[in-house]
Protein backbone atom coordinates (compact mmCIF):
# COMPACT_ATOMS: atom_id res chain seq x y z
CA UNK A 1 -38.35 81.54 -30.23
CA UNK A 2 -34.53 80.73 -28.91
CA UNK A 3 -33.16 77.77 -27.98
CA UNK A 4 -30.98 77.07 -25.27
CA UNK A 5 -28.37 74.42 -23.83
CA UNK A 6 -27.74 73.83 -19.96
CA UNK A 7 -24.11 73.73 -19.03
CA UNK A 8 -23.66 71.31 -16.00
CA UNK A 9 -20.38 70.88 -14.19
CA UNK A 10 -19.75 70.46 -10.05
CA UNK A 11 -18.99 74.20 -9.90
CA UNK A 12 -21.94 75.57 -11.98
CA UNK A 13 -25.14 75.28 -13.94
CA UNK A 14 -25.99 77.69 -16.22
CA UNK A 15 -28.59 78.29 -19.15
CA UNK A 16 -27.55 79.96 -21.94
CA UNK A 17 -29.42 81.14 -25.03
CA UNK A 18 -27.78 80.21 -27.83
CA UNK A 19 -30.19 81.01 -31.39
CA UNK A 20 -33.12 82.25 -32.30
CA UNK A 21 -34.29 79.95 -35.43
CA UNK A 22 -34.04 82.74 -38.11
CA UNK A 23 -30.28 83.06 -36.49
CA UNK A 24 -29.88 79.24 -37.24
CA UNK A 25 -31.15 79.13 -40.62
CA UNK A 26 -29.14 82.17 -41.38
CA UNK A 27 -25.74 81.93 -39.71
CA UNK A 28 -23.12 78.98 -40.42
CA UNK A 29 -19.77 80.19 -40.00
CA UNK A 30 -19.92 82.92 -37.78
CA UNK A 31 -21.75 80.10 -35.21
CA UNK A 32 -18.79 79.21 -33.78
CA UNK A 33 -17.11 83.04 -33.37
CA UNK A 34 -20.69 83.61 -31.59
CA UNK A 35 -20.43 80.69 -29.39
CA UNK A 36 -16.85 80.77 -28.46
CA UNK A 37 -17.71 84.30 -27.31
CA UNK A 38 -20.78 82.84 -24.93
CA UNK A 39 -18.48 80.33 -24.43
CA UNK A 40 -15.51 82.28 -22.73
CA UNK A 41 -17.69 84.88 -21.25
CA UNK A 42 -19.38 82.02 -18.73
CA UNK A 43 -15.93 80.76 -17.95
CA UNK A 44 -15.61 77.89 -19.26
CA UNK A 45 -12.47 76.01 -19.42
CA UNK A 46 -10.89 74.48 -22.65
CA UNK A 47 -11.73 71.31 -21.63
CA UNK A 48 -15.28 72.71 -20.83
CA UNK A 49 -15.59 74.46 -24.03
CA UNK A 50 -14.95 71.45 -26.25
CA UNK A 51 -18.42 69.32 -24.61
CA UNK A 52 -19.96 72.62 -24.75
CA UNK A 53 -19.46 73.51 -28.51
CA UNK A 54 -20.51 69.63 -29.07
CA UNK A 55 -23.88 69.74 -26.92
CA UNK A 56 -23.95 73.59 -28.66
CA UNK A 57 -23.50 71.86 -32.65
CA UNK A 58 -26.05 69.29 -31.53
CA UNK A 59 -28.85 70.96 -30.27
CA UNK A 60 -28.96 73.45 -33.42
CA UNK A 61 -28.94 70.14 -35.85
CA UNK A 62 -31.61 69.38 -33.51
CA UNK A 63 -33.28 72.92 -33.74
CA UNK A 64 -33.08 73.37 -37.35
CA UNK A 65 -34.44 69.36 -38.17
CA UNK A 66 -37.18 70.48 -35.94
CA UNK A 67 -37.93 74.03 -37.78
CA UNK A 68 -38.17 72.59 -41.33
């Protein structure tokens, strides 16, 4: 099972799949690397990135709360 977070802005929506559980329980570091690569690869602005990465953060607290 993955999860995934919707980007909204004016100019896009997108869906993107951010974790399978095992990847949440497993990876902690690397999370960020993996998402600023996601991140950048959509387009996102700097600006854009920093709402992602918090929605991103949130939603695999959320995740793992959900898995234990």
């Amino acid at each position: 099972m993955s999860y995934s977070v919707l980007i909204s802005s004016k100019k896009y929506k997108k869906r993107i799949s951010i974790l399978t559980k095992s990847e949440i329980n497993c990876i902690k570091l690397p999370l960020l690397i993996l998402l600023s690569k996601s991140a950048f690869a959509i387009g996102l602005k700097e600006c854009e990135w920093n709402l992602f990465r918090i929605l991103v953060t949130t939603v695999a607290r959320i995740s793992t709360a959900a898995g234990q």
